[in-house]
PDB file of N, CA and C in Angstrom:
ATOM      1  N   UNK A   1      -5.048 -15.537  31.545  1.00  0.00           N
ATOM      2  CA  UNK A   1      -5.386 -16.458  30.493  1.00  0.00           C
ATOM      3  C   UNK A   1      -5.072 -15.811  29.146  1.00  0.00           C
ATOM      4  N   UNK A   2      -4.283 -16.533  28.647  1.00  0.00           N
ATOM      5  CA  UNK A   2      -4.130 -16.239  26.854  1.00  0.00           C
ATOM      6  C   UNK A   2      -5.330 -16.172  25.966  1.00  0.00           C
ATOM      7  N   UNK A   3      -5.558 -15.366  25.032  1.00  0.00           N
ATOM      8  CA  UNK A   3      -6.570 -15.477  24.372  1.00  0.00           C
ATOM      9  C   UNK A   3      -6.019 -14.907  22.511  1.00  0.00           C
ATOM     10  N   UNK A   4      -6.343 -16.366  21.851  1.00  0.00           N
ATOM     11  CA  UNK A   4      -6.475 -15.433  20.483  1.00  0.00           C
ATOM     12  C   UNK A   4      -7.635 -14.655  20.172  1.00  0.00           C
ATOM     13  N   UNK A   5      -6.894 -13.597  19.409  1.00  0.00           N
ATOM     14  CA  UNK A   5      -8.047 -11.876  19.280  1.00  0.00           C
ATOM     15  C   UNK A   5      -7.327 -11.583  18.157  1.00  0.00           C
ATOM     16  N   UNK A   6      -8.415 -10.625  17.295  1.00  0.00           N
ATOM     17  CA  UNK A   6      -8.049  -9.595  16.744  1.00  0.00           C
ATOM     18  C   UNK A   6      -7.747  -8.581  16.959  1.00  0.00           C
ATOM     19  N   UNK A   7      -6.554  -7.843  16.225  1.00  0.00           N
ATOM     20  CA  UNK A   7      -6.563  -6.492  16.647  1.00  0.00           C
ATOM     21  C   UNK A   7      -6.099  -5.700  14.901  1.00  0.00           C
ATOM     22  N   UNK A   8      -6.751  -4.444  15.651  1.00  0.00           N
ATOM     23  CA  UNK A   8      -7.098  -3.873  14.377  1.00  0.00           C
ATOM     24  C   UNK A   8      -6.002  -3.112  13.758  1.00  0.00           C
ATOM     25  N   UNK A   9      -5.700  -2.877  12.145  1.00  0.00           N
ATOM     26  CA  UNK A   9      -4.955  -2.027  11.931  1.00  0.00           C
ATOM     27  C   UNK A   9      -5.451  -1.301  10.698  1.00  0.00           C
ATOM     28  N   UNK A  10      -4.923  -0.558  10.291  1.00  0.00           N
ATOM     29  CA  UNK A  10      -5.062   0.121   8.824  1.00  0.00           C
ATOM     30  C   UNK A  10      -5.870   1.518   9.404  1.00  0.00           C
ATOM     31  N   UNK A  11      -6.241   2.136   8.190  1.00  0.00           N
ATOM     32  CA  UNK A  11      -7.113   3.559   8.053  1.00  0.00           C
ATOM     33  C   UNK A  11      -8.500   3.271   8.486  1.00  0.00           C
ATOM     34  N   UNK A  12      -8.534   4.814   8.949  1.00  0.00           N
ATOM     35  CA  UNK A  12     -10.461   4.787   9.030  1.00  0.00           C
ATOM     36  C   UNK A  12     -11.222   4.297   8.244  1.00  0.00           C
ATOM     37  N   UNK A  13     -12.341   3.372   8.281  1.00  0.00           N
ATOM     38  CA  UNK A  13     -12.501   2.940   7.138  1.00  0.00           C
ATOM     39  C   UNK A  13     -12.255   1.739   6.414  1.00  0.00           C
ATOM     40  N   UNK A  14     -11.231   1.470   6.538  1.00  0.00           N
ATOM     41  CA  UNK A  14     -10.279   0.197   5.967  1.00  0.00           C
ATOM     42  C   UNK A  14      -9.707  -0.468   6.851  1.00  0.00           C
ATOM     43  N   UNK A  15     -10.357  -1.492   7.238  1.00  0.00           N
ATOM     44  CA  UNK A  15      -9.602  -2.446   8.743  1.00  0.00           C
ATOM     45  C   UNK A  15      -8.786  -3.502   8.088  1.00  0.00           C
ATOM     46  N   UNK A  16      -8.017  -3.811   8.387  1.00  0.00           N
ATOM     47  CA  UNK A  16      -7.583  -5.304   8.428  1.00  0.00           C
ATOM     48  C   UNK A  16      -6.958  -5.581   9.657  1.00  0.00           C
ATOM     49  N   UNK A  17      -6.889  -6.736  10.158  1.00  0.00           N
ATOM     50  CA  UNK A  17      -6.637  -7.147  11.484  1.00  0.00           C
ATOM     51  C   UNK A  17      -5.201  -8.902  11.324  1.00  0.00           C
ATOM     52  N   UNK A  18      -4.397  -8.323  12.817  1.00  0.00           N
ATOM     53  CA  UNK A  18      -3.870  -9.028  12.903  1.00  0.00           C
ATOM     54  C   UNK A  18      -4.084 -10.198  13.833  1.00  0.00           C
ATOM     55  N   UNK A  19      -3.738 -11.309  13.501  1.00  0.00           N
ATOM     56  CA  UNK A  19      -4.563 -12.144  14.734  1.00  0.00           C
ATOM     57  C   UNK A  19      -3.354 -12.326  15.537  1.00  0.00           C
ATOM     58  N   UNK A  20      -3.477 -11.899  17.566  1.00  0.00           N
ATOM     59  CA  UNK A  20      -2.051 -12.364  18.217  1.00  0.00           C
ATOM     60  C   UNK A  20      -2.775 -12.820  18.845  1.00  0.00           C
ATOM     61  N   UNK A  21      -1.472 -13.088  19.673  1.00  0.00           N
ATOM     62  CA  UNK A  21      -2.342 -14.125  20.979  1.00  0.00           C
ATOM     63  C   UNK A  21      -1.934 -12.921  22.090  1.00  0.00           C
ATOM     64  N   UNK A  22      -2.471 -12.594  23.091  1.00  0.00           N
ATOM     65  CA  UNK A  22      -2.764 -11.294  23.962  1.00  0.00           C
ATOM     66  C   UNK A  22      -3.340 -12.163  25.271  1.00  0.00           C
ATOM     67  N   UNK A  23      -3.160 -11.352  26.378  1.00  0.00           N
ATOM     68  CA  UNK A  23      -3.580 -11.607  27.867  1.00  0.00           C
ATOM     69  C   UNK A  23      -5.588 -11.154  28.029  1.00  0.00           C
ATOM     70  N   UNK A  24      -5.858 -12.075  28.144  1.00  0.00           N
ATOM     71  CA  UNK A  24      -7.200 -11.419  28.341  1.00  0.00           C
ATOM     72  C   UNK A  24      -7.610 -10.156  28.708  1.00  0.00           C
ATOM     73  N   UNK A  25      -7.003  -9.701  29.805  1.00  0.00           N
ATOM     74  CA  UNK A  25      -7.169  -8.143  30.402  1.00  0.00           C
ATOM     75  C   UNK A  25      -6.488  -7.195  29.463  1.00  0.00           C
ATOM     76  N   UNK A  26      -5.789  -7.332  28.219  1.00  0.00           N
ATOM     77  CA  UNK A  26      -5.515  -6.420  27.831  1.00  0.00           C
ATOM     78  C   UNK A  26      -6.313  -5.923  26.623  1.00  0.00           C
ATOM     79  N   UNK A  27      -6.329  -4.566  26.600  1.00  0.00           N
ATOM     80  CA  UNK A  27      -7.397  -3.942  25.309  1.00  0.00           C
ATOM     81  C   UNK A  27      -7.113  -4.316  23.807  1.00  0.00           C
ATOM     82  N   UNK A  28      -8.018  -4.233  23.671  1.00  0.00           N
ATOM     83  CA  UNK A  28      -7.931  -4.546  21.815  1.00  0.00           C
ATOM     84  C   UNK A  28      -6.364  -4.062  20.883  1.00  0.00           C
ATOM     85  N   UNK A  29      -6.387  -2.943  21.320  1.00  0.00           N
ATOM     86  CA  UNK A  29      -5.054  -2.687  20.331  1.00  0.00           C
ATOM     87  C   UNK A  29      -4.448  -2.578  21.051  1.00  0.00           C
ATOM     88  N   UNK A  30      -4.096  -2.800  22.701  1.00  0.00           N
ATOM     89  CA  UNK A  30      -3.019  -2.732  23.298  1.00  0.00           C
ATOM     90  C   UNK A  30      -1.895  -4.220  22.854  1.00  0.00           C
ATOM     91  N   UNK A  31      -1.440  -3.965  24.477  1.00  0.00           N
ATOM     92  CA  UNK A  31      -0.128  -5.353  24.729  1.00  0.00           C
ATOM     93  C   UNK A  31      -0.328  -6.098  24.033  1.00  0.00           C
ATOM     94  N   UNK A  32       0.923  -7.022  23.373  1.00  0.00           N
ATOM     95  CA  UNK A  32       0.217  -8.822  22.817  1.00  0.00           C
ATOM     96  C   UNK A  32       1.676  -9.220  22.995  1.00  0.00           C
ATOM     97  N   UNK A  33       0.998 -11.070  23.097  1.00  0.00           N
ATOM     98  CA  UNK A  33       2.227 -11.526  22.921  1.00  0.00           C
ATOM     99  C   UNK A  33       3.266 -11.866  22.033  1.00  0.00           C
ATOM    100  N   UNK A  34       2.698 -12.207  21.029  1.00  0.00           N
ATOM    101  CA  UNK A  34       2.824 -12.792  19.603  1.00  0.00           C
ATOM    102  C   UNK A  34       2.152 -12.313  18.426  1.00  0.00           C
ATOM    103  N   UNK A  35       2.674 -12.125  17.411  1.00  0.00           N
ATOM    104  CA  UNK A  35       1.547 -11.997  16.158  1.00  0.00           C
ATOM    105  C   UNK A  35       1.675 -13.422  15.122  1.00  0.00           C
ATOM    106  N   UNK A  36       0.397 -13.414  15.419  1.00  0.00           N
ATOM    107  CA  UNK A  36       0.165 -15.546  14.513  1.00  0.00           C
ATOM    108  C   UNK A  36      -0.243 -14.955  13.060  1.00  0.00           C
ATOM    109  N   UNK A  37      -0.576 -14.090  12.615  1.00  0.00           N
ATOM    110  CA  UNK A  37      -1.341 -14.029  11.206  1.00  0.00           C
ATOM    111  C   UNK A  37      -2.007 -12.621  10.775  1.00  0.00           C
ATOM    112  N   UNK A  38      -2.336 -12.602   9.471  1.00  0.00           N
ATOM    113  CA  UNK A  38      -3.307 -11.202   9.367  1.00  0.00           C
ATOM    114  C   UNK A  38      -4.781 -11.600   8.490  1.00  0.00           C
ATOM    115  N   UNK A  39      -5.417 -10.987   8.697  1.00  0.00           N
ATOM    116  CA  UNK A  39      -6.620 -11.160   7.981  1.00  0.00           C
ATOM    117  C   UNK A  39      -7.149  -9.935   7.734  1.00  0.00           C
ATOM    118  N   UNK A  40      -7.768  -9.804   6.281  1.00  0.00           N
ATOM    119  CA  UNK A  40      -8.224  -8.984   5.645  1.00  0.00           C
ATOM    120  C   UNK A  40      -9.386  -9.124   4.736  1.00  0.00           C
ATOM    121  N   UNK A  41     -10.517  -8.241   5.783  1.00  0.00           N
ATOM    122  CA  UNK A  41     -11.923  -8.831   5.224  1.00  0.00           C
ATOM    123  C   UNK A  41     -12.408  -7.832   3.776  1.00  0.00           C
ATOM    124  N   UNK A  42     -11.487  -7.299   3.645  1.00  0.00           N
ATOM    125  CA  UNK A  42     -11.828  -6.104   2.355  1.00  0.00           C
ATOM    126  C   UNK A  42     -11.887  -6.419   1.033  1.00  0.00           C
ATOM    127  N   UNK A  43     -11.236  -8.022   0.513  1.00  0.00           N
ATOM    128  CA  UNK A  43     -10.620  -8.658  -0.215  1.00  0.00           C
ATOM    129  C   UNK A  43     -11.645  -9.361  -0.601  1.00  0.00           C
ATOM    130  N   UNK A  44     -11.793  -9.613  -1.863  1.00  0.00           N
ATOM    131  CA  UNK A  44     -13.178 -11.002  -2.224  1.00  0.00           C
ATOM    132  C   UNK A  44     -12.196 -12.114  -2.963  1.00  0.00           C
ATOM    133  N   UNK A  45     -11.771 -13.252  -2.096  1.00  0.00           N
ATOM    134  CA  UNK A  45     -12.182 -13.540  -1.286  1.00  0.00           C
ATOM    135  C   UNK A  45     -11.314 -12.960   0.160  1.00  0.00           C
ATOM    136  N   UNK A  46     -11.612 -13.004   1.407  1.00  0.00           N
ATOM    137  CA  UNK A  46     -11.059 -12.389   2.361  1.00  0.00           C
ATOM    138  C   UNK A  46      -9.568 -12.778   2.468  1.00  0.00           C
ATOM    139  N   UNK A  47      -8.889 -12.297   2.947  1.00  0.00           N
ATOM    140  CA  UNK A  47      -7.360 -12.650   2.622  1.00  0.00           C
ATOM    141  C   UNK A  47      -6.923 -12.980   4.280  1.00  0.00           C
ATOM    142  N   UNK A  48      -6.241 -14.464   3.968  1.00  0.00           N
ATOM    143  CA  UNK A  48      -5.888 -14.923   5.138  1.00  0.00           C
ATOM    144  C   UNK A  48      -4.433 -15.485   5.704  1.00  0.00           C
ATOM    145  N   UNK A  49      -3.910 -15.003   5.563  1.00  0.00           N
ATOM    146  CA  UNK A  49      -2.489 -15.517   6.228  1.00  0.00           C
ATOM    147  C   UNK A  49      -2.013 -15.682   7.555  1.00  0.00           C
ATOM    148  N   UNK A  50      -1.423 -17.170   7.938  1.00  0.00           N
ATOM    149  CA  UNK A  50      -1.363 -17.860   9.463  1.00  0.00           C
ATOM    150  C   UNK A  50      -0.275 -18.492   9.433  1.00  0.00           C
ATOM    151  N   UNK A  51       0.277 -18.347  10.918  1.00  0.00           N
ATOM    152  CA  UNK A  51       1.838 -19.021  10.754  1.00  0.00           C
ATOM    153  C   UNK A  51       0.959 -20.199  11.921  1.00  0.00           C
ATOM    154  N   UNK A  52       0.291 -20.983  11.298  1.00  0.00           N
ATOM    155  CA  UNK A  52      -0.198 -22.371  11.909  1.00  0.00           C
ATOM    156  C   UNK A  52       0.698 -22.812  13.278  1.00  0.00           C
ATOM    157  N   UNK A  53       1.883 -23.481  12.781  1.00  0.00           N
ATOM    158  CA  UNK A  53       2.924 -24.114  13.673  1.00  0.00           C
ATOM    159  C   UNK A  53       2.984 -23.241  15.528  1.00  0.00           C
ATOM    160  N   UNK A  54       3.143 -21.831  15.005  1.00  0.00           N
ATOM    161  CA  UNK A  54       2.358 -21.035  16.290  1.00  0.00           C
ATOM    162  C   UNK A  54       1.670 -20.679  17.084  1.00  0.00           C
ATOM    163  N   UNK A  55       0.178 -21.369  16.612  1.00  0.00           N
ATOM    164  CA  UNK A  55      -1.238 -20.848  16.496  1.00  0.00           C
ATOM    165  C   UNK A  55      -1.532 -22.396  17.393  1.00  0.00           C
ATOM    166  N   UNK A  56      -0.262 -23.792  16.776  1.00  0.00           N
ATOM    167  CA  UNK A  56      -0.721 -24.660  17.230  1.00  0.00           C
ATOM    168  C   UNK A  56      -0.084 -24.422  18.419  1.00  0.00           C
ATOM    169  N   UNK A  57       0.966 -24.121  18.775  1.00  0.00           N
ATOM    170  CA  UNK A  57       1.651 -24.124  20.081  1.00  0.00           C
ATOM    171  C   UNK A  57       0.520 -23.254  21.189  1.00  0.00           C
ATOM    172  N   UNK A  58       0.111 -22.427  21.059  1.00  0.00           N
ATOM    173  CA  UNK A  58      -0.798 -21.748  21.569  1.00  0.00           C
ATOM    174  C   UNK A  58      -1.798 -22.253  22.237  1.00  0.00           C
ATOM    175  N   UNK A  59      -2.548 -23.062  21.215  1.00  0.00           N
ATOM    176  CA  UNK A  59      -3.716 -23.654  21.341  1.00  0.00           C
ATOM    177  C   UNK A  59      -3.140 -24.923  22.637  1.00  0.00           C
ATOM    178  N   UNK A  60      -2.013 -25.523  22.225  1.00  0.00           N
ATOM    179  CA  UNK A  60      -2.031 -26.980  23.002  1.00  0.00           C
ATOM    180  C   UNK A  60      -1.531 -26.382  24.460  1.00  0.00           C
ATOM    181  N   UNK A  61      -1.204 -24.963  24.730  1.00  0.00           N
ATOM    182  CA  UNK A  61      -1.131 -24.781  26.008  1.00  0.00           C
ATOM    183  C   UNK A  61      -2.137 -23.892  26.279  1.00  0.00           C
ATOM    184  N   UNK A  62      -3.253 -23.994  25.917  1.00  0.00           N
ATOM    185  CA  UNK A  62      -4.554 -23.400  26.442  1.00  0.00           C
ATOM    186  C   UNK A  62      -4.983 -22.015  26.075  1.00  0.00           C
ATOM    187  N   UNK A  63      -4.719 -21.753  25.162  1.00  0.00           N
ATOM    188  CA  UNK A  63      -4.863 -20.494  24.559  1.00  0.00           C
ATOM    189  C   UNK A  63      -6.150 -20.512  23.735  1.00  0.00           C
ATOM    190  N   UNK A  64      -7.025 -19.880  23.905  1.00  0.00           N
ATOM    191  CA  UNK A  64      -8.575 -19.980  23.376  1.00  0.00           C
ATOM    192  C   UNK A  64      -8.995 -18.545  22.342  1.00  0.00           C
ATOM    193  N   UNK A  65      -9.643 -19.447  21.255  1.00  0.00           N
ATOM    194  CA  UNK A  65      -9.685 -17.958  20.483  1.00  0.00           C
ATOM    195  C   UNK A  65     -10.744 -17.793  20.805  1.00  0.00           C
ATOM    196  N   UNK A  66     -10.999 -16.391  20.246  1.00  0.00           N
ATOM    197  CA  UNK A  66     -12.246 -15.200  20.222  1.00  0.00           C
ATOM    198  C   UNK A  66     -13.366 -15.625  19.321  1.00  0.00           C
ATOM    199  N   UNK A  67     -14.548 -15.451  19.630  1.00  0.00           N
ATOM    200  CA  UNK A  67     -15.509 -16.411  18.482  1.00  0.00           C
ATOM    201  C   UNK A  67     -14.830 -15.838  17.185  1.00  0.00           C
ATOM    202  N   UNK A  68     -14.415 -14.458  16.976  1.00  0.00           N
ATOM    203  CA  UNK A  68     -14.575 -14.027  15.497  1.00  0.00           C
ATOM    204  C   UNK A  68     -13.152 -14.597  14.881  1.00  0.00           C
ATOM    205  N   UNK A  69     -11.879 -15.026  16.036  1.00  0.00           N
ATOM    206  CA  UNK A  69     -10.886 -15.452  15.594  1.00  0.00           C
ATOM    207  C   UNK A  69     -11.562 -17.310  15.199  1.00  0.00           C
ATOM    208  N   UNK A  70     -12.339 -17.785  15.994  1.00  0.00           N
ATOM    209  CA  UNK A  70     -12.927 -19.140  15.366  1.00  0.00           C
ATOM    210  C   UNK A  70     -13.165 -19.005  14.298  1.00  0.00           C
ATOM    211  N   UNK A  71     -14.208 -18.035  13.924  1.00  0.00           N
ATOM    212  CA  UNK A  71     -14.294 -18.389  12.469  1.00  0.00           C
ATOM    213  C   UNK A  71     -13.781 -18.472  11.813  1.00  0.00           C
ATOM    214  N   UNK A  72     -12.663 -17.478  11.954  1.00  0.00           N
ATOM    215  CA  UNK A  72     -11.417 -17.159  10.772  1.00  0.00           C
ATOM    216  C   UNK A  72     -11.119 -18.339  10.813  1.00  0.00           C
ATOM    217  N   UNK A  73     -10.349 -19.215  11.993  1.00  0.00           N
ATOM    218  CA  UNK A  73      -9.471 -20.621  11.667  1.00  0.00           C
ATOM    219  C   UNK A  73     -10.603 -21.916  10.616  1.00  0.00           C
ATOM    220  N   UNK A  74     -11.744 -21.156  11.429  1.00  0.00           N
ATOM    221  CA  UNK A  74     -13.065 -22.230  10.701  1.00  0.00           C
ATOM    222  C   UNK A  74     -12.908 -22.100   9.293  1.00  0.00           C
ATOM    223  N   UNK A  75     -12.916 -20.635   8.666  1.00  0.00           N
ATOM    224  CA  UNK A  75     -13.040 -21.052   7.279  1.00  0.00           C
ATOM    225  C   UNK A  75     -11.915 -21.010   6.866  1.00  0.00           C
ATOM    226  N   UNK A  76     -10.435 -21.380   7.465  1.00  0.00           N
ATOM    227  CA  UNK A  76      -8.871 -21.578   6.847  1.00  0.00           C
ATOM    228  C   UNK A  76      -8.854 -23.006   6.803  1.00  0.00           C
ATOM    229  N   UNK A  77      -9.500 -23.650   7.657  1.00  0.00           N
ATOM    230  CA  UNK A  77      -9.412 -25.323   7.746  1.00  0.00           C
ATOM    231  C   UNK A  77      -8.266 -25.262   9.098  1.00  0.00           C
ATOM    232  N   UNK A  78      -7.715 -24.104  10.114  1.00  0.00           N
ATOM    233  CA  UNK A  78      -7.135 -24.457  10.596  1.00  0.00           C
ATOM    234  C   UNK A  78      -7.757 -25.266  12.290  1.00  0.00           C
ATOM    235  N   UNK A  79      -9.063 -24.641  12.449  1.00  0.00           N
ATOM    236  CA  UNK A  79      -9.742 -25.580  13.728  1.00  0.00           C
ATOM    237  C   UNK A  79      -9.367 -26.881  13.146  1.00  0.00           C
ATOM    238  N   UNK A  80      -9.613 -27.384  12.208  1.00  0.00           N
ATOM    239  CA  UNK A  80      -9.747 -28.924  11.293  1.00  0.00           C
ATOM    240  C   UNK A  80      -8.694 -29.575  11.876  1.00  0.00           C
ATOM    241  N   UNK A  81      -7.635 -29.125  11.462  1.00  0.00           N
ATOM    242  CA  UNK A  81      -6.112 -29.574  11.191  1.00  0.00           C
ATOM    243  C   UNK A  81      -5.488 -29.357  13.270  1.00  0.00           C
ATOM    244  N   UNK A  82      -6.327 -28.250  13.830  1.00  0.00           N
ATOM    245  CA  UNK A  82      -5.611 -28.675  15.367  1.00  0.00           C
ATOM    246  C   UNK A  82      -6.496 -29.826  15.664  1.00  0.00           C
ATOM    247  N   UNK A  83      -8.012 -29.931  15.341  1.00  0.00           N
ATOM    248  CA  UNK A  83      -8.249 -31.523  15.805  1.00  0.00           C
ATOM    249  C   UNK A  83      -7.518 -32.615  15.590  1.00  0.00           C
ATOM    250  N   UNK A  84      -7.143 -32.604  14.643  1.00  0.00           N
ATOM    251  CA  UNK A  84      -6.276 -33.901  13.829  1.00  0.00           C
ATOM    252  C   UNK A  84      -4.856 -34.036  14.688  1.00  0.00           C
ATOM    253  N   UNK A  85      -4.484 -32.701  15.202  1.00  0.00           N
ATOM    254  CA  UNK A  85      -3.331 -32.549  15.876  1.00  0.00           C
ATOM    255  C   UNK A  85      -3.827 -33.447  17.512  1.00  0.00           C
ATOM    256  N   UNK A  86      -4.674 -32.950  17.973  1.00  0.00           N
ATOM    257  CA  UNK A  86      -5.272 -33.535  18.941  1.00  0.00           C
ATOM    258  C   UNK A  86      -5.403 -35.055  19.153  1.00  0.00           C
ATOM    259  N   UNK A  87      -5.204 -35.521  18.058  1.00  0.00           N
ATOM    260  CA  UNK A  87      -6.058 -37.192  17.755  1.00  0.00           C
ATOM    261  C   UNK A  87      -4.646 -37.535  17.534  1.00  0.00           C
ATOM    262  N   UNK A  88      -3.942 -36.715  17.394  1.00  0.00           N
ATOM    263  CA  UNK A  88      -2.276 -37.519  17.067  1.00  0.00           C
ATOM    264  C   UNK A  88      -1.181 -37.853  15.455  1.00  0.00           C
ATOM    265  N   UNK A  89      -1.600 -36.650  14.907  1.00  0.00           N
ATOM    266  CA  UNK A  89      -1.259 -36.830  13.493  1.00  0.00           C
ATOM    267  C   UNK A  89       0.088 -36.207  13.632  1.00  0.00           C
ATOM    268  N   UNK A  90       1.117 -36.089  12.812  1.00  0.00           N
ATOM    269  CA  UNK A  90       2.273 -35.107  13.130  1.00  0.00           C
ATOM    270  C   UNK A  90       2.194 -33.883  12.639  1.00  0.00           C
ATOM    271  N   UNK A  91       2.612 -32.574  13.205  1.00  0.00           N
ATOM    272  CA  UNK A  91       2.594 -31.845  13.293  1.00  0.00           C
ATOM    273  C   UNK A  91       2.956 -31.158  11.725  1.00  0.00           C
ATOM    274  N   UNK A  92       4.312 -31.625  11.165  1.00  0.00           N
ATOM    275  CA  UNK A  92       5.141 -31.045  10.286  1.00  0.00           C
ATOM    276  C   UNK A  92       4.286 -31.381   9.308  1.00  0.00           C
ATOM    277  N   UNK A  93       3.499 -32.601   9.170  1.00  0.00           N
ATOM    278  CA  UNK A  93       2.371 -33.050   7.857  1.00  0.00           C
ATOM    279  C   UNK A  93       1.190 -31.782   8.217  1.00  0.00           C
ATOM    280  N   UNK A  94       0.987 -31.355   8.889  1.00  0.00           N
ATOM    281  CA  UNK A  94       0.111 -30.445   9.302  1.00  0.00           C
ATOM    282  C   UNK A  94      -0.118 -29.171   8.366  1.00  0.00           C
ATOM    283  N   UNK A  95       1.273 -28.803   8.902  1.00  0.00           N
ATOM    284  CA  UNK A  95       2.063 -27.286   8.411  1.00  0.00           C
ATOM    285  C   UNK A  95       1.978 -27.446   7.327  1.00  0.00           C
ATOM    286  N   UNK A  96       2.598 -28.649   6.986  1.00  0.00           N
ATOM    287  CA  UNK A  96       2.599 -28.844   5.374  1.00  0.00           C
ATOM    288  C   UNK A  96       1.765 -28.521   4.459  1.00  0.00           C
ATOM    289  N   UNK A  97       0.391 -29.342   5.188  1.00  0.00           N
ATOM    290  CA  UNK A  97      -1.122 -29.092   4.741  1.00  0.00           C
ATOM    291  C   UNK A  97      -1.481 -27.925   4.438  1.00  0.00           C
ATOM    292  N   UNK A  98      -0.626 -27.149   5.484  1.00  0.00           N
ATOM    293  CA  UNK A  98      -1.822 -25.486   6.100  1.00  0.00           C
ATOM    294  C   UNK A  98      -0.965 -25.047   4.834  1.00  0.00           C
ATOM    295  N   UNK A  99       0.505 -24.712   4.526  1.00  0.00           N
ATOM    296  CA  UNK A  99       1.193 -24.025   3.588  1.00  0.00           C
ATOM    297  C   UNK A  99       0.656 -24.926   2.338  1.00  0.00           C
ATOM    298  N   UNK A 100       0.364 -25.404   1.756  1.00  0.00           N
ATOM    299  CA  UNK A 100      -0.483 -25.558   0.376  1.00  0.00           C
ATOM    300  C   UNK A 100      -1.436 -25.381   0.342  1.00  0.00           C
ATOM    301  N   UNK A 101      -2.352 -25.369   1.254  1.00  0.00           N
ATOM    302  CA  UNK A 101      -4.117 -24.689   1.892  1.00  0.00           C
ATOM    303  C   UNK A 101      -3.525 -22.693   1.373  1.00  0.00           C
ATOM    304  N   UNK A 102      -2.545 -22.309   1.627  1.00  0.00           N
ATOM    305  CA  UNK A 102      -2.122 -20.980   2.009  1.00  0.00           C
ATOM    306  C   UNK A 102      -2.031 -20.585   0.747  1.00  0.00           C
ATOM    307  N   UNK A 103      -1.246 -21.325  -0.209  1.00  0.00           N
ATOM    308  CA  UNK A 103      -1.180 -21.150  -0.989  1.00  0.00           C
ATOM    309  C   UNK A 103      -1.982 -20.988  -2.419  1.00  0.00           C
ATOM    310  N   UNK A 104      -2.952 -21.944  -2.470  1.00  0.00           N
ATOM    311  CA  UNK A 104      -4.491 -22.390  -3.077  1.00  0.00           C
ATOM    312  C   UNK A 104      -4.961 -20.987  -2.824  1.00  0.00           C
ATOM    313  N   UNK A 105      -5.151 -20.543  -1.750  1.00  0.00           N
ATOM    314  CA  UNK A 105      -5.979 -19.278  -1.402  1.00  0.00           C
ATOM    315  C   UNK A 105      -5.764 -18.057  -2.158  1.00  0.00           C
ATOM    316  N   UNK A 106      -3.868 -17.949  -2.186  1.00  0.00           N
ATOM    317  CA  UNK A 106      -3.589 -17.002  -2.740  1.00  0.00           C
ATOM    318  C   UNK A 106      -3.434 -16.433  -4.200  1.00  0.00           C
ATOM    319  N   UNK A 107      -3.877 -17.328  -5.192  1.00  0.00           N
ATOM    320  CA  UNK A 107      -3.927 -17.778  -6.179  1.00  0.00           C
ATOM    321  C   UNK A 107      -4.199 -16.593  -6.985  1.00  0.00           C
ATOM    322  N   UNK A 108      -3.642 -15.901  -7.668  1.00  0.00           N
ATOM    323  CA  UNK A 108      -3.863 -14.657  -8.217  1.00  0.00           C
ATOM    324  C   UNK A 108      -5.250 -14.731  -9.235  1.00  0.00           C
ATOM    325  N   UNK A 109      -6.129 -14.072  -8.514  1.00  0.00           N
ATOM    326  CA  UNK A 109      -7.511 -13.788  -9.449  1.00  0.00           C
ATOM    327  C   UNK A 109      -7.459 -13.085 -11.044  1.00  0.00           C
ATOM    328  N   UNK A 110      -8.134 -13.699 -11.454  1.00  0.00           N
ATOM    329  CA  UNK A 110      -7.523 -13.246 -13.332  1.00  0.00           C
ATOM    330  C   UNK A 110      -8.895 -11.832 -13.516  1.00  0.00           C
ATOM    331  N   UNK A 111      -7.881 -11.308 -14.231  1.00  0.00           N
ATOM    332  CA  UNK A 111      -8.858  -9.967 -14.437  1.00  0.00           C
ATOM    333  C   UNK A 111      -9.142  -9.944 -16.031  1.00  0.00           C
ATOM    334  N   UNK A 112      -9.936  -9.176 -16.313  1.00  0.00           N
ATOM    335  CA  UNK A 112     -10.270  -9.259 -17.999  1.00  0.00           C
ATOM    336  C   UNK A 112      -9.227  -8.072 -18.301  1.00  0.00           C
ATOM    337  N   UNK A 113      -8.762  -8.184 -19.095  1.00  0.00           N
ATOM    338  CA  UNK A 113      -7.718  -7.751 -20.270  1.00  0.00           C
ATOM    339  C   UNK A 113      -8.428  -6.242 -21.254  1.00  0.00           C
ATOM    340  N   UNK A 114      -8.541  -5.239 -21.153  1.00  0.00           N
ATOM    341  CA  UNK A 114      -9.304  -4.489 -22.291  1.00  0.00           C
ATOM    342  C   UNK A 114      -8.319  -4.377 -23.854  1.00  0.00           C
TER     343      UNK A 114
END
C-alpha cells in the first residue's frame, strides 16, 4: 500500500521535510516513490510547496496520507480541492486554484527598514 509521509531532511536541529509518496513498509528516510512537495515548519508562516496535479494522481489510486501529511494538505486547502475533485470538478481548474493558493502563501513578508 502507498502511503503519503514525511520524510525528513536538513541539519540537526533544523528539519524540514519532504512530502513523497513511499510503500508502507518502508522507513522514514528510506525508499520512495515520488517526491510531491516540501514543507517547512521553521518558517512563520510554515512554508509549503505541492505539486497538487501529483498528489491528486496518488490519492485517486488509493494512496492515503499520514495524519501529519493530512494536516499539511488541511491547512494548504489541498484535502478541499481533492474533494471537489471527487464530486467532479476539472482537474486543470484545480491546479489552477492550488498555483494561486501557492502563490498568496508565498508572498514576501515586509520587514522594517532601519
Amino acid at each position: 500500500m502507498v502511503r503519503l509521509r514525511l520524510r525528513r531532511i536538513g541539519l540537526k536541529g533544523q528539519p524540514t521535510y519532504r512530502i513523497v509518496a513511499a510503500d508502507k513498509e518502508s522507513p522514514r528516510d528510506g525508499r520512495f516513490l515520488e517526491i510531491l512537495g516540501v514543507y517547512n515548519p521553521r518558517t512563520n508562516p510554515a512554508t509549503i510547496n505541492l505539486k497538487e496535479d501529483r498528489i491528486f494522481h496518488w490519492m485517486k489510486n488509493g494512496a492515503l496520507p499520514t495524519e501529519s501529511v493530512a494536516q499539511v494538505f488541511k491547512a494548504s486547502g489541498t484535502q478541499a480541492r481533492f474533494e471537489r475533485l471527487k464530486k467532479g470538478e476539472a482537474l486543470e481548474a484545480l491546479v489552477a486554484e492550488a498555483a494561486e493558493a501557492q502563490t498568496k502563501r508565498a508572498a514576501p513578508v515586509k520587514t522594517r527598514k532601519d
